[in-house]
Protein backbone atom coordinates (compact mmCIF):
# COMPACT_ATOMS: atom_id res chain seq x y z
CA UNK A 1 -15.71 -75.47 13.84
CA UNK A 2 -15.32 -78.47 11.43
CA UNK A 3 -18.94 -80.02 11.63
CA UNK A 4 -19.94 -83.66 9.91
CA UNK A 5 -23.25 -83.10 9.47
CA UNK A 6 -25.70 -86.54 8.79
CA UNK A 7 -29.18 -86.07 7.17
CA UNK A 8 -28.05 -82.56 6.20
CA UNK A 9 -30.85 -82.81 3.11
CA UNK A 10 -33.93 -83.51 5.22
CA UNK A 11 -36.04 -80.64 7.14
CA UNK A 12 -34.30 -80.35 10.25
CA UNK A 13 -31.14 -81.44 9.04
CA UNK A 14 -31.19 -78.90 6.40
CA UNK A 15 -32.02 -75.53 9.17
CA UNK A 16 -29.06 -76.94 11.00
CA UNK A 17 -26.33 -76.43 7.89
CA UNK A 18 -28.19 -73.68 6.75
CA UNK A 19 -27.25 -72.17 10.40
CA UNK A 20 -23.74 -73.80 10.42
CA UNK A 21 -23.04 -72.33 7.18
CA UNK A 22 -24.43 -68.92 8.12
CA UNK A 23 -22.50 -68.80 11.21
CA UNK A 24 -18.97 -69.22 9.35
CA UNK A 25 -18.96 -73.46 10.26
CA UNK A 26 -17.04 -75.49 8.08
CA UNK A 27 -20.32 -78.14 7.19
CA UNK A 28 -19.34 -81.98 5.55
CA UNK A 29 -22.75 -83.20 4.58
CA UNK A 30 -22.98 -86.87 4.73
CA UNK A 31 -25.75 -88.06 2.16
CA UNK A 32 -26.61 -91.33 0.30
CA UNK A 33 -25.89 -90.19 -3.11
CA UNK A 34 -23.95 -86.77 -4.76
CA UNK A 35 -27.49 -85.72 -6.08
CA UNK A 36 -28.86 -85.22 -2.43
CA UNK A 37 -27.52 -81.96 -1.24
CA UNK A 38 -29.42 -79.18 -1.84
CA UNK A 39 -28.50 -75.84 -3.80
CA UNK A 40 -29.11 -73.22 -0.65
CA UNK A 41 -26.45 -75.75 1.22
CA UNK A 42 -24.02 -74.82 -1.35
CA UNK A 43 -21.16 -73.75 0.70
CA UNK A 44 -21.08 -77.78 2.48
CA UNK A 45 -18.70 -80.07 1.22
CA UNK A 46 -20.47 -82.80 -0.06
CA UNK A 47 -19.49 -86.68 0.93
CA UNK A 48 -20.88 -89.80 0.66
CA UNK A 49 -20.90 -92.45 3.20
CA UNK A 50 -22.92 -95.22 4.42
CA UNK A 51 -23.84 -95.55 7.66
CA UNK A 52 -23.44 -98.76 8.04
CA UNK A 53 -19.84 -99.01 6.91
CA UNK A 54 -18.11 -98.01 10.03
CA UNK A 55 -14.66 -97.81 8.29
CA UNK A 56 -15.83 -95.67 5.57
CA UNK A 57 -17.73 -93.05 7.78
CA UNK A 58 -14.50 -93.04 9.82
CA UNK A 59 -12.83 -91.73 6.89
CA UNK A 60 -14.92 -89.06 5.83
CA UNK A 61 -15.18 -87.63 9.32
CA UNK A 62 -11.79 -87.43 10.24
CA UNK A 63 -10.60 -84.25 11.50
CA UNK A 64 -14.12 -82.88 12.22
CA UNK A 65 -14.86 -81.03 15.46
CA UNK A 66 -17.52 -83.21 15.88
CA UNK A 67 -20.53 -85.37 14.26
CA UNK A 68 -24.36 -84.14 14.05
CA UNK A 69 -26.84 -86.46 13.41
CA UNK A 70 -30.66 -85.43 12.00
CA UNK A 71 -31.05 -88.92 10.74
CA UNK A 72 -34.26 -89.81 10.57
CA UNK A 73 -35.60 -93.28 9.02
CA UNK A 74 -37.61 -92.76 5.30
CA UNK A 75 -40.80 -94.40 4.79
CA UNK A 76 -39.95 -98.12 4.28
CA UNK A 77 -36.84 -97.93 6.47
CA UNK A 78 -37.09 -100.16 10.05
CA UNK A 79 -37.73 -97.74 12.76
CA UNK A 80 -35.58 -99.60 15.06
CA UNK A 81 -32.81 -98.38 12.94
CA UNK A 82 -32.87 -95.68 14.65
CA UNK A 83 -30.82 -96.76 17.66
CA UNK A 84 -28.33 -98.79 15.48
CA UNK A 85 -27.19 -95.57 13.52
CA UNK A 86 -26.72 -94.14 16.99
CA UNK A 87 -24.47 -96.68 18.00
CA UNK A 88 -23.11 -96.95 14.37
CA UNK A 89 -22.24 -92.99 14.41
CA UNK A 90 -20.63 -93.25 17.76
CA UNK A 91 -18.58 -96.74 17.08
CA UNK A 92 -17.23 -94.58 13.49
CA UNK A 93 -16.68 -91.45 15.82
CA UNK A 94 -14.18 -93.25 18.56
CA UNK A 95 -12.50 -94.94 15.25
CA UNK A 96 -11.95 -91.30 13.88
CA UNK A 97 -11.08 -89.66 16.20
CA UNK A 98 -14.05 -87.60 16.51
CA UNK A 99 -14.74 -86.53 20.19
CA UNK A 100 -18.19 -85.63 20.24
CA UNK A 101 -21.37 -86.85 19.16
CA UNK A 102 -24.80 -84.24 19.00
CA UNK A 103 -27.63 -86.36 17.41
CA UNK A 104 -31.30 -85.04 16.94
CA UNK A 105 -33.66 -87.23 19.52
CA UNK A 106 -37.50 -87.44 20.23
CA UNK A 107 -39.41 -85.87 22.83
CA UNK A 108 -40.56 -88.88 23.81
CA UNK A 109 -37.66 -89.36 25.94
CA UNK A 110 -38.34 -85.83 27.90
CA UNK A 111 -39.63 -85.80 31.80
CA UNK A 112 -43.00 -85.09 32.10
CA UNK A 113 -42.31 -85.67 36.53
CA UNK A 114 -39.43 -87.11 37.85
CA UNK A 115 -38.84 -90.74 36.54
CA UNK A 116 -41.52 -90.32 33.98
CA UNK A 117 -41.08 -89.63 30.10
CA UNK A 118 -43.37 -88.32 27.95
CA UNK A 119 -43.73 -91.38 25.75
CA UNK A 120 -45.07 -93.60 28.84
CA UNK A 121 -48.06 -91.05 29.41
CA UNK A 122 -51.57 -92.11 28.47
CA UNK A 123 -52.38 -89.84 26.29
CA UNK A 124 -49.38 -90.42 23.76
CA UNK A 125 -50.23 -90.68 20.05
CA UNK A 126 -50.37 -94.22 19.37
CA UNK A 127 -48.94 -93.60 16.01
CA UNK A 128 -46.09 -91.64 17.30
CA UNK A 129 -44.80 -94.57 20.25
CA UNK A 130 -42.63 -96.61 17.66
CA UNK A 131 -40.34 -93.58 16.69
CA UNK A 132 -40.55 -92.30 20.51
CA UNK A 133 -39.59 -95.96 21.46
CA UNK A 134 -36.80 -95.96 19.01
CA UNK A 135 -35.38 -92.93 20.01
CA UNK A 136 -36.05 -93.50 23.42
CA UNK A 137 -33.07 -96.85 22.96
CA UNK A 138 -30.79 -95.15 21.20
CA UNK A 139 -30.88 -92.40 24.11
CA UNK A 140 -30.23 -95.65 26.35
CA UNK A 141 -27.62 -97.00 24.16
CA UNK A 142 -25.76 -93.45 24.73
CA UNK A 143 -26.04 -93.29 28.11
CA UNK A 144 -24.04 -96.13 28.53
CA UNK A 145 -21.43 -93.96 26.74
CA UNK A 146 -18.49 -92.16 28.97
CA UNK A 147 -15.32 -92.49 26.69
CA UNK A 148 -16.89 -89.68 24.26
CA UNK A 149 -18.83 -86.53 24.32
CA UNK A 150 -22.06 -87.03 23.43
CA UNK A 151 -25.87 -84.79 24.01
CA UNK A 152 -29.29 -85.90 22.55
CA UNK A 153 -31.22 -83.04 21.51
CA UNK A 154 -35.17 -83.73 21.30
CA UNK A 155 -37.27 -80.96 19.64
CA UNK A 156 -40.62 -79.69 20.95
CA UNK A 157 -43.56 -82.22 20.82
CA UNK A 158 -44.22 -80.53 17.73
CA UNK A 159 -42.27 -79.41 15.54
CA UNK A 160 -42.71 -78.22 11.54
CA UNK A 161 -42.48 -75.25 8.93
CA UNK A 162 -43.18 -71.78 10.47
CA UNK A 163 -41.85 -68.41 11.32
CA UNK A 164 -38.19 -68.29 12.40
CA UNK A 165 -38.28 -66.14 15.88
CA UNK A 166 -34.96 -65.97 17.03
CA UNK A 167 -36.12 -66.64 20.34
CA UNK A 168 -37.09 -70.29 22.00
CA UNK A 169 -36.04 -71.81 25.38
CA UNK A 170 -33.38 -74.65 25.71
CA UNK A 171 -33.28 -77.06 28.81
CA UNK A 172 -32.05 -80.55 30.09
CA UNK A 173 -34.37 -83.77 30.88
CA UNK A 174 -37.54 -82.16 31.56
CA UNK A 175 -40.65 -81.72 28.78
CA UNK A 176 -41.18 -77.40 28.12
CA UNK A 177 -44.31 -75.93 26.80
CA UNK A 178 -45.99 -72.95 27.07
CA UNK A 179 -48.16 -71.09 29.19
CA UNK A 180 -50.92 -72.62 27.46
CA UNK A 181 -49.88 -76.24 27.48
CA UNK A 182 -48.15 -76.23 23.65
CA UNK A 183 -44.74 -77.74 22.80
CA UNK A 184 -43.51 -76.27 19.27
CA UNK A 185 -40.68 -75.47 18.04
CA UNK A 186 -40.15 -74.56 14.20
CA UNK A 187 -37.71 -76.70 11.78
CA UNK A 188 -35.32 -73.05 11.62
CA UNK A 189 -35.53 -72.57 15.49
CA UNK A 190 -34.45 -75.86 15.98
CA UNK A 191 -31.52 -75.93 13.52
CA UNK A 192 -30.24 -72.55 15.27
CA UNK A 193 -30.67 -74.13 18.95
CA UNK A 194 -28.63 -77.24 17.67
CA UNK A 195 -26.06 -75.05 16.26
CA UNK A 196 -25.94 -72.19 19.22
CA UNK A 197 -25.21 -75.79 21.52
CA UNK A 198 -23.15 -77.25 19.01
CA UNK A 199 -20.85 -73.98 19.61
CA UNK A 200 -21.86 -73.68 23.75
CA UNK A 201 -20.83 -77.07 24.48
CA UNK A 202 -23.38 -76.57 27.32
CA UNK A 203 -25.24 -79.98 28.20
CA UNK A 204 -22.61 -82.61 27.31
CA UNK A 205 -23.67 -86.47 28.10
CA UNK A 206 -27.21 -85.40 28.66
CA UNK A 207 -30.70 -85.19 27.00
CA UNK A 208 -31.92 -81.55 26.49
CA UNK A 209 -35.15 -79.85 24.25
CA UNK A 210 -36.07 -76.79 22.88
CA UNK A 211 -39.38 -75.26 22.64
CA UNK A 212 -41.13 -71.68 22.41
């Protein structure tokens, strides 16, 4: 599979190449400048493109299987940017030819009970809601998507550095944790969910998670 990977140097976005890679993927990592890419992600092809140059993006991704996202916005970036790359990626996608779209989401947007998200709970971190709100719109903005394939992936509630265990569980809409009321997922769990869907093609046009 020919995958055009965004934010291929950050933590998540770096598991998920790493597991492309490992799993005989062909991996284009888009970054911001040719010093980005780091040396274990070797065996990507490196590219440059703006996200906000539709045209350009369009070019680089061309003939890809489809585009990955693990954008994420650095500190000083608008968090609302969030659901403008999503729309940005898709608009570059449809002008490539590209027919799907996988992007990593928030949790914030998972089902706690039917018709409620996690994000709109009490007891969500204050400091979290902006990101959770931002990803929450650019899940919107792709649900009013049907002339391309597209799933929203959200990680755990929390998710970091740990021990790669081979083993997690992978659902649509609804929040997972674990018998004791945890929602984790580590940064090399998630990248090999993404890429096990990325090759299932199992949830397409919906919002799924992954979580121990």
């Amino acid at each position: 599979m020919k995958i055009a990977l965004v934010g291929a140097t950050g933590n998540i976005g770096r598991q998920i190449a790493r597991h492309a890679l490992a799993r005989g993927h062909q991996v284009t990592a888009l970054v911001r400048s040719e010093n980005d890419l780091p040396a274990e992600l070797a065996g990507a092809r490196l590219a440059i493109a703006p996200l906000d140059d539709a045209e350009a993006l369009a070019a680089v991704i061309a003939g890809h299987d489809v585009l990955a996202s693990a954008y994420g916005p650095r500190p000083g970036d608008d968090i609302g940017r969030v659901a403008n790359v999503a729309e940005q990626l898709v608009a570059a996608a449809r002008q490539a030819g590209v027919p799907r779209v996988v992007v990593v989401g928030g949790a914030g947007s998972l089902e706690v009970a039917p018709g409620v998200q996690l994000v709109d709970t009490p007891d969500f971190p204050a400091a979290y809601k902006p990101y959770a709100l931002a990803h929450r719109e650019a899940l919107t903005r792709l649900q009013a998507i049907d002339d391309l394939d597209w799933t929203f992936f959200s990680p755990a509630a929390e998710i970091g550095p740990g021990e790669e265990r081979g083993q997690y569980r992978v659902q649509a809409k609804a929040f997972l944790a674990d018998a004791s009321g945890h929602s984790r997922i580590s940064y090399g769990d998630y990248g090999a969910a993404f890429v096990a869907e990325l090759e299932a093609h199992q949830y397409p046009q919906q919002i799924i998670t992954v979580a121990y």
